[in-house]
C-alpha atoms as a PDB file:
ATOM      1  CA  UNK A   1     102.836 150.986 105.183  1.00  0.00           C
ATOM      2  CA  UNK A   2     101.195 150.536 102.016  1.00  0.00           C
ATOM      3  CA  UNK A   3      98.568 148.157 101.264  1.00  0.00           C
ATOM      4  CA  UNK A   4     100.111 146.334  98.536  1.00  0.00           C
ATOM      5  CA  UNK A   5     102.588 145.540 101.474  1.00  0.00           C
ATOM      6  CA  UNK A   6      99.867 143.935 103.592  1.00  0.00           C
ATOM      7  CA  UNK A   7      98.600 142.011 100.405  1.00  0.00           C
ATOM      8  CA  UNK A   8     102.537 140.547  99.466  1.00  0.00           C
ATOM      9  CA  UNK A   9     102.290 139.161 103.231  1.00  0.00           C
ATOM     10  CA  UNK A  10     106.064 139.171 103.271  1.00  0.00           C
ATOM     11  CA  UNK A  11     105.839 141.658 106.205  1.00  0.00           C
ATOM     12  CA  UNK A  12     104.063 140.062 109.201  1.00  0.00           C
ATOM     13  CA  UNK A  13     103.893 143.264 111.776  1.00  0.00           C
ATOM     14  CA  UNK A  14     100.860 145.597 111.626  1.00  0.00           C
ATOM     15  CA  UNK A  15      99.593 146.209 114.663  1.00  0.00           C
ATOM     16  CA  UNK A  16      96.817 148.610 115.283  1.00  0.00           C
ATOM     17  CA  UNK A  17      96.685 149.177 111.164  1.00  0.00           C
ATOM     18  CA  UNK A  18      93.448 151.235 109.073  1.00  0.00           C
ATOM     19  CA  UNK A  19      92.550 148.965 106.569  1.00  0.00           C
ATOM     20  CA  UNK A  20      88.094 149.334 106.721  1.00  0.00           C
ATOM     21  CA  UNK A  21      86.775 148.454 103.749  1.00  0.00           C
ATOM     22  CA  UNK A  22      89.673 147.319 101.922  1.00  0.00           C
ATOM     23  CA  UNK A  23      90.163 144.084  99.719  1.00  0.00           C
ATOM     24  CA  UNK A  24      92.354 141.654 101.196  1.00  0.00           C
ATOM     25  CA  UNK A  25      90.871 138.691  99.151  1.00  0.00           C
ATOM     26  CA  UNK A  26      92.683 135.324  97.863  1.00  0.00           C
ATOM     27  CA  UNK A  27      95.798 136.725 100.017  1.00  0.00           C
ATOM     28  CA  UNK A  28      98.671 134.815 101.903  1.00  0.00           C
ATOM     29  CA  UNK A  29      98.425 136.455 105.115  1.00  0.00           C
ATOM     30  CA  UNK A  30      99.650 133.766 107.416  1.00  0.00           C
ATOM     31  CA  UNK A  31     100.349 134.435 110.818  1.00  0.00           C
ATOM     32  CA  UNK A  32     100.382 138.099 109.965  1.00  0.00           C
ATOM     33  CA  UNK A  33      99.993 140.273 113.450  1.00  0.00           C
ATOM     34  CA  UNK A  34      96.974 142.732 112.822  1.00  0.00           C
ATOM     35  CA  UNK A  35      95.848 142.840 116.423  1.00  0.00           C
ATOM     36  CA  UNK A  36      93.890 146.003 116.962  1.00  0.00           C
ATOM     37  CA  UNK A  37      93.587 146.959 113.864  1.00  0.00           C
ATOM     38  CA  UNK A  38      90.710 148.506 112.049  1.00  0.00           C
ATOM     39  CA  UNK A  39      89.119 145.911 109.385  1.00  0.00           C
ATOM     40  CA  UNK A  40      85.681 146.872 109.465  1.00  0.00           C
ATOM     41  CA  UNK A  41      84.372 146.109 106.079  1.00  0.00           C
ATOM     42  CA  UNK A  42      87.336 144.300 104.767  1.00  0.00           C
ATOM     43  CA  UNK A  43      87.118 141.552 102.177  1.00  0.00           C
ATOM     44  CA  UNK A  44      89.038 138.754 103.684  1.00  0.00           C
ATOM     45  CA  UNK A  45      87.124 136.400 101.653  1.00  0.00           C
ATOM     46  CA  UNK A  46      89.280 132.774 100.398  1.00  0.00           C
ATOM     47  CA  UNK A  47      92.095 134.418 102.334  1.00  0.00           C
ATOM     48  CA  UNK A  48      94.682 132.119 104.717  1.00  0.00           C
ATOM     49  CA  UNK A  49      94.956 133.774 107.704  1.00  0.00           C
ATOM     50  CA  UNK A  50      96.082 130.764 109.813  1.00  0.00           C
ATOM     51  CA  UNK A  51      98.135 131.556 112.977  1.00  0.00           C
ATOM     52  CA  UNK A  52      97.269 135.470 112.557  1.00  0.00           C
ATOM     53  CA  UNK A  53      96.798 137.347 115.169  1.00  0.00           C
ATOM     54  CA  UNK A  54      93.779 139.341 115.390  1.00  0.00           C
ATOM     55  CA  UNK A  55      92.934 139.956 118.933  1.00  0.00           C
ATOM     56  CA  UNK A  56      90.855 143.368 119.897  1.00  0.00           C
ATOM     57  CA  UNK A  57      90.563 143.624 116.350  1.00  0.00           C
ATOM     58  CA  UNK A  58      87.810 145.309 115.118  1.00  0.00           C
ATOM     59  CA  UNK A  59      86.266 142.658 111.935  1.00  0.00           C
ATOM     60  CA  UNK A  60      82.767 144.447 112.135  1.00  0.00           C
ATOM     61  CA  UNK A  61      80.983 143.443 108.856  1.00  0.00           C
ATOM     62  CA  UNK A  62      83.819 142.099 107.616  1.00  0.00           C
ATOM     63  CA  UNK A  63      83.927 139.321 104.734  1.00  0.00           C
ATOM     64  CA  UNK A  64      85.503 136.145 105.943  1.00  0.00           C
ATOM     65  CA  UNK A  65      83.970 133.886 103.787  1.00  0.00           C
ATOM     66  CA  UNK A  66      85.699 130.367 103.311  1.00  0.00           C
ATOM     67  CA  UNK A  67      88.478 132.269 104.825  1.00  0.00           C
ATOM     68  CA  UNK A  68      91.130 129.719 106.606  1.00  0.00           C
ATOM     69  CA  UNK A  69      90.879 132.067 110.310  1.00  0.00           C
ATOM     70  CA  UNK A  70      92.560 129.189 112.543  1.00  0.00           C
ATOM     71  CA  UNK A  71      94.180 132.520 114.576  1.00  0.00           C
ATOM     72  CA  UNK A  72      94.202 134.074 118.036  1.00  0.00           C
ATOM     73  CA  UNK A  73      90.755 136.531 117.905  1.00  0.00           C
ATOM     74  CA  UNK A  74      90.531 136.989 121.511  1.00  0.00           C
ATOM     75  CA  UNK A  75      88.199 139.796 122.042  1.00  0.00           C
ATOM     76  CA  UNK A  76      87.805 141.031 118.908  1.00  0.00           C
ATOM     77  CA  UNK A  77      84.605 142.621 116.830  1.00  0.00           C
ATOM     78  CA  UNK A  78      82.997 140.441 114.849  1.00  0.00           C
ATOM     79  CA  UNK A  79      79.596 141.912 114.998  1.00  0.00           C
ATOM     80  CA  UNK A  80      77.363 140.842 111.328  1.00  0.00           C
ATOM     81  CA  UNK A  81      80.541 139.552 110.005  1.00  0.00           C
ATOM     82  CA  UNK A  82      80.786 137.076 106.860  1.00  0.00           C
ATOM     83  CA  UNK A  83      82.037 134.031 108.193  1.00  0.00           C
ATOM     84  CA  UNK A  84      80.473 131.022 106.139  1.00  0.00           C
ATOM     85  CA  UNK A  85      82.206 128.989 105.291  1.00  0.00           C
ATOM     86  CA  UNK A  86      85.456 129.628 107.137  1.00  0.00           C
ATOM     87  CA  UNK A  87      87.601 127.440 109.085  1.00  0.00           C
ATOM     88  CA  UNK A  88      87.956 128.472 112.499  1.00  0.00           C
ATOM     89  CA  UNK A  89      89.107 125.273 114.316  1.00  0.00           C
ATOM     90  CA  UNK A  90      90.857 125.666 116.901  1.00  0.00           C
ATOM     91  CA  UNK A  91      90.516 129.198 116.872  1.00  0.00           C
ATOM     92  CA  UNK A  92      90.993 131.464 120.007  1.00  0.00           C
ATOM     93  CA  UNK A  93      87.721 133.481 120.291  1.00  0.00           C
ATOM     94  CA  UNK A  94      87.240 134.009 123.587  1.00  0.00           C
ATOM     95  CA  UNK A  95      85.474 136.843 124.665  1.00  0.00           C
ATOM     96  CA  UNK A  96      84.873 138.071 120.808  1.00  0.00           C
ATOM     97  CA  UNK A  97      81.621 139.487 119.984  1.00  0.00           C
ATOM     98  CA  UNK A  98      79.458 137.682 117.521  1.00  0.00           C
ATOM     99  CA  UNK A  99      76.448 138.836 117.676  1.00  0.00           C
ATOM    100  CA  UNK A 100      74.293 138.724 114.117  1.00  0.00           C
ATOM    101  CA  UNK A 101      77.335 137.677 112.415  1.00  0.00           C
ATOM    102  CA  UNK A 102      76.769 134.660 109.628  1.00  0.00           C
ATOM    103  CA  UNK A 103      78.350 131.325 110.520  1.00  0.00           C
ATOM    104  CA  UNK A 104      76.511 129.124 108.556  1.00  0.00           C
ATOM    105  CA  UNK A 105      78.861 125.632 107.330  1.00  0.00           C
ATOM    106  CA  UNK A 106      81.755 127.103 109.355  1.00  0.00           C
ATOM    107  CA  UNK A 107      83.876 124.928 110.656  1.00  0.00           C
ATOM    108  CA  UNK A 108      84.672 125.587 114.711  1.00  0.00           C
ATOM    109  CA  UNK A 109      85.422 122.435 116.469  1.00  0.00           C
ATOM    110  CA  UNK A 110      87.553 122.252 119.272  1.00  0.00           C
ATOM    111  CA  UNK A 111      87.256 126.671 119.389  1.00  0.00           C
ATOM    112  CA  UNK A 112      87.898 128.624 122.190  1.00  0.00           C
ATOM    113  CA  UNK A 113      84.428 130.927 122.352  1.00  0.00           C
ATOM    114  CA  UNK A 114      84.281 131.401 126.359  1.00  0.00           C
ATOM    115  CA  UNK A 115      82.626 134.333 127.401  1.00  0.00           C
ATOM    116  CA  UNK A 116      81.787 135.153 123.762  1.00  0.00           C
ATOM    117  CA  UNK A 117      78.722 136.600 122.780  1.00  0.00           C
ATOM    118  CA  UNK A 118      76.543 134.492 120.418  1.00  0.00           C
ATOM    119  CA  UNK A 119      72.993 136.009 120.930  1.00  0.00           C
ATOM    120  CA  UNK A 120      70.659 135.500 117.900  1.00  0.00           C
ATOM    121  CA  UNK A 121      73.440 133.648 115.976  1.00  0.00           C
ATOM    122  CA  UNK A 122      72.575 131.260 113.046  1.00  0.00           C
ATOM    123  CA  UNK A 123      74.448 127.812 113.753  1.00  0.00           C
ATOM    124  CA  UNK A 124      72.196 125.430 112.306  1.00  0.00           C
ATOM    125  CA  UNK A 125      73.763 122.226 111.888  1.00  0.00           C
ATOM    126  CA  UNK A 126      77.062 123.802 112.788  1.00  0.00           C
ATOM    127  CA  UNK A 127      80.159 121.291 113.843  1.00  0.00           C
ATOM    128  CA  UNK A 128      80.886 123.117 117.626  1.00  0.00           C
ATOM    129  CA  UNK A 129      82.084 119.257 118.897  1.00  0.00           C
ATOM    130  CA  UNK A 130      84.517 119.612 121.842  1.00  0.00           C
ATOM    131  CA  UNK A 131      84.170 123.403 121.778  1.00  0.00           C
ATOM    132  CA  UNK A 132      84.554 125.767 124.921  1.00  0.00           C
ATOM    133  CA  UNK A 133      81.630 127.395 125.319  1.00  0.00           C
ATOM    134  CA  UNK A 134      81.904 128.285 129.074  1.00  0.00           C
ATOM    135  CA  UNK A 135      80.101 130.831 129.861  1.00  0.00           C
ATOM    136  CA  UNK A 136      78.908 131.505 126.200  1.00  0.00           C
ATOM    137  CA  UNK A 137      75.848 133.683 125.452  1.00  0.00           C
ATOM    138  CA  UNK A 138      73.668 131.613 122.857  1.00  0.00           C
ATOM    139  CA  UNK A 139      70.567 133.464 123.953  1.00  0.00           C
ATOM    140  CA  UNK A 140      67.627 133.077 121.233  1.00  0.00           C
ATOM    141  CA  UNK A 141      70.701 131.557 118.865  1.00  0.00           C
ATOM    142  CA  UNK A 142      69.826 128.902 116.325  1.00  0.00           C
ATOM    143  CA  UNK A 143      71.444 125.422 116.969  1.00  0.00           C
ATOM    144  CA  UNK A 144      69.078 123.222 115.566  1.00  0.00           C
ATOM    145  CA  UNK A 145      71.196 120.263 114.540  1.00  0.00           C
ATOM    146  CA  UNK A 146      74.384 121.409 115.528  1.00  0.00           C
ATOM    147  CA  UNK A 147      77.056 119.063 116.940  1.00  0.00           C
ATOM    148  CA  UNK A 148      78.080 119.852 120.426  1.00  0.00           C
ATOM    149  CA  UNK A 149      79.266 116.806 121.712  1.00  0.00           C
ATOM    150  CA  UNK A 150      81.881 116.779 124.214  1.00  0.00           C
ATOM    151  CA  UNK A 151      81.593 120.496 124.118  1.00  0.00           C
ATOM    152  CA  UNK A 152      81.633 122.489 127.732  1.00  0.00           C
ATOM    153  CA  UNK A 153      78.604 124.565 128.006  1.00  0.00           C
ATOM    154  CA  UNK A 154      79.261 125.042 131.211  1.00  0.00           C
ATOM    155  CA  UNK A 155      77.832 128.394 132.610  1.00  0.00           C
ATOM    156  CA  UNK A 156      76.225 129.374 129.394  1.00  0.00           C
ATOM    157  CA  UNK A 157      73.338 131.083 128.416  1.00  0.00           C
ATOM    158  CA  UNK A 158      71.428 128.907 126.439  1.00  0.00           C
ATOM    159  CA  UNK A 159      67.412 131.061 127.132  1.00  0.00           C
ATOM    160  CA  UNK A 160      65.181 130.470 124.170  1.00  0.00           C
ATOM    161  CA  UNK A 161      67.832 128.724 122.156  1.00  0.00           C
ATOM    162  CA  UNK A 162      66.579 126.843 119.118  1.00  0.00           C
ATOM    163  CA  UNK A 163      68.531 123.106 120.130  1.00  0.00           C
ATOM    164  CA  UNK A 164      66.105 120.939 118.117  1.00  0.00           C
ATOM    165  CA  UNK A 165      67.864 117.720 117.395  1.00  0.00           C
ATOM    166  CA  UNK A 166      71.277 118.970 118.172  1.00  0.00           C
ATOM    167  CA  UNK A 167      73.955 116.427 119.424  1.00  0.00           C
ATOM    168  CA  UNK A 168      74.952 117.170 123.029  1.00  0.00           C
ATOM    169  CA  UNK A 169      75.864 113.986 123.964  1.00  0.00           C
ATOM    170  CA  UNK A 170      79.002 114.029 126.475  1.00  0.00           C
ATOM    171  CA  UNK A 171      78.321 117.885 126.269  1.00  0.00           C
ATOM    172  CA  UNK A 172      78.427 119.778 129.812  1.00  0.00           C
ATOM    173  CA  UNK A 173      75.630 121.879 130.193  1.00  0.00           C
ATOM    174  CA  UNK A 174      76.129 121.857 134.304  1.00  0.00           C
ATOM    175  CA  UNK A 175      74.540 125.233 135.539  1.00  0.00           C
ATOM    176  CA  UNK A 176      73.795 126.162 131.863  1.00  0.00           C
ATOM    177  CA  UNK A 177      70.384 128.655 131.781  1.00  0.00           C
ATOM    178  CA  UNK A 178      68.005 126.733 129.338  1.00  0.00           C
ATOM    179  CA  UNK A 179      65.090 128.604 130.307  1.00  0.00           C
ATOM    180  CA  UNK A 180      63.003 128.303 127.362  1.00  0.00           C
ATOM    181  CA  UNK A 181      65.132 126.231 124.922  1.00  0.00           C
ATOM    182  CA  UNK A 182      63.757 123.727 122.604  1.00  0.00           C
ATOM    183  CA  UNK A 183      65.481 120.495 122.953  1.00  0.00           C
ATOM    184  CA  UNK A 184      62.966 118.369 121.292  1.00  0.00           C
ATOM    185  CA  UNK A 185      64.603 115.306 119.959  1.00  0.00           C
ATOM    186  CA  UNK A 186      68.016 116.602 120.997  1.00  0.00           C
ATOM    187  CA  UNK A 187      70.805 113.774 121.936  1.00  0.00           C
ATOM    188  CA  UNK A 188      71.831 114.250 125.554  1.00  0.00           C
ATOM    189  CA  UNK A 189      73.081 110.692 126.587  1.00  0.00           C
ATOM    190  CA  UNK A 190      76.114 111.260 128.716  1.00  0.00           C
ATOM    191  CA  UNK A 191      76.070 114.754 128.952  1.00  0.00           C
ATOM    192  CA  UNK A 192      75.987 116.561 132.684  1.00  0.00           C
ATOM    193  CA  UNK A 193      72.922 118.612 133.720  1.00  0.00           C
ATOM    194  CA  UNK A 194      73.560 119.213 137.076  1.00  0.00           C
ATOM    195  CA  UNK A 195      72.169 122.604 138.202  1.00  0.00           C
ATOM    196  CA  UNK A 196      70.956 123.114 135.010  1.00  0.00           C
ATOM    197  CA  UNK A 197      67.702 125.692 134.788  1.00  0.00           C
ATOM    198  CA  UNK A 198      65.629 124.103 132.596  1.00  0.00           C
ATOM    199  CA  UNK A 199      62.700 125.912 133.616  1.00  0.00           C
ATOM    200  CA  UNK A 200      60.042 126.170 130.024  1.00  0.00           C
ATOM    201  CA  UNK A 201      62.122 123.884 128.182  1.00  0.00           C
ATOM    202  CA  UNK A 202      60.964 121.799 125.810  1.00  0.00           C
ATOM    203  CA  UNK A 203      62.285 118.431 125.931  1.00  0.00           C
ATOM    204  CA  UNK A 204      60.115 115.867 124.565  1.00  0.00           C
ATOM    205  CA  UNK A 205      61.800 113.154 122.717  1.00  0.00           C
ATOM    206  CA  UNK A 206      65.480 113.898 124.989  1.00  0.00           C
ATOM    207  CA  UNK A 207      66.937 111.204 126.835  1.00  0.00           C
ATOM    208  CA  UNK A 208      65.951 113.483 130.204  1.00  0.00           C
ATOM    209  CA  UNK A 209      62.442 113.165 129.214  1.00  0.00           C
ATOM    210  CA  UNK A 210      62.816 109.668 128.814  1.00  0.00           C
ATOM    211  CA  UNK A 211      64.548 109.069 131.979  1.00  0.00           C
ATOM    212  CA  UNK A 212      61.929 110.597 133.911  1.00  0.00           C
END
């Protein structure tokens, strides 16, 4: 397999493929089956990708920027990958690993992240509405006006998260650990607390503090 073939995307079938650090940018790869496959340090960048399959894959620094990703990712490595920009509605990332990767304007409403890891993650006004984050962990992450309504939370590790004016209404955040979050000014109307820690959190100007 050659990697003009991969770039052509006539052939869809490369499972388990060695393509670190090569440039994959502006291509057609639509619903193209890399799963397992070595990408690390690929440029993916304006690429469509939609309905690819990607799971275990290993993206690990990988440039995904304003890359259409609307794919299965299940599990896969996306540890200080490029992703701003990128549409990921939709996607499957459950379980996937995150962590330090750059999200900023990506789109990733109605995602699948359960289970994924999202420690120290930058999604600052990032649209997450209706999003399953079950069992997520945000730890230390930066939501400060994201948009998580409707969004399960349920589960999830939210310790020392930055939620400062972030839209939660509707959210579930029942048995979420908020140890330590900042919620000040966050929207929470309609959303379920129940057997939620949230032991050190901040949440002056919430509609919990004003219910009290």
């Amino acid at each position: 397999m050659t990697l003009d073939t991969v770039r052509a995307g006539k052939e869809k079938h490369f499972p388990g493929i060695d393509l670190e650090d090569e440039d994959l940018a502006h291509c057609q790869l639509e619903k193209i089956n890399l799963a397992g496959a070595n990408l690390s340090g690929a440029d993916f960048s304006c690429s469509n990708l939609r309905g690819a399959r990607l799971d275990g894959a290993n993206l690990l620094g990988a440039d995904l920027k304003l890359a259409d990703i609307r794919a299965s990712l299940l599990g896969a490595n996306l540890m200080q990958a490029d992703l701003s920009s990128a549409d990921l509605r939709g996607s499957n990332l459950r379980g996937a690993n995150l962590m330090g990767a750059k999200l900023s304007q990506a789109a990733l409403s109605g995602a699948f992240l359960s289970g994924a890891n999202l420690t120290g993650v930058d999604l600052k006004g990032v649209d997450l509405r209706g999003t399953d984050l079950r069992g997520v962990n945000l730890n230390s992450a930066n939501l400060k006006g994201a948009n998580l309504s409707q969004a399960d939370l349920q589960g999830a590790n939210l310790s020392e998260t930055n939620l400062e004016e972030a839209d939660l209404r509707g959210a579930n955040l029942a048995g979420a650990n908020l140890v330590g979050a900042n919620l000040l000014c966050a929207e929470l109307e309609g959303s379920n607390v129940n057997g939620a820690n949230l032991e050190r959190a901040c949440i002056l100007g919430t509609a919990i503090a004003r219910s009290r």
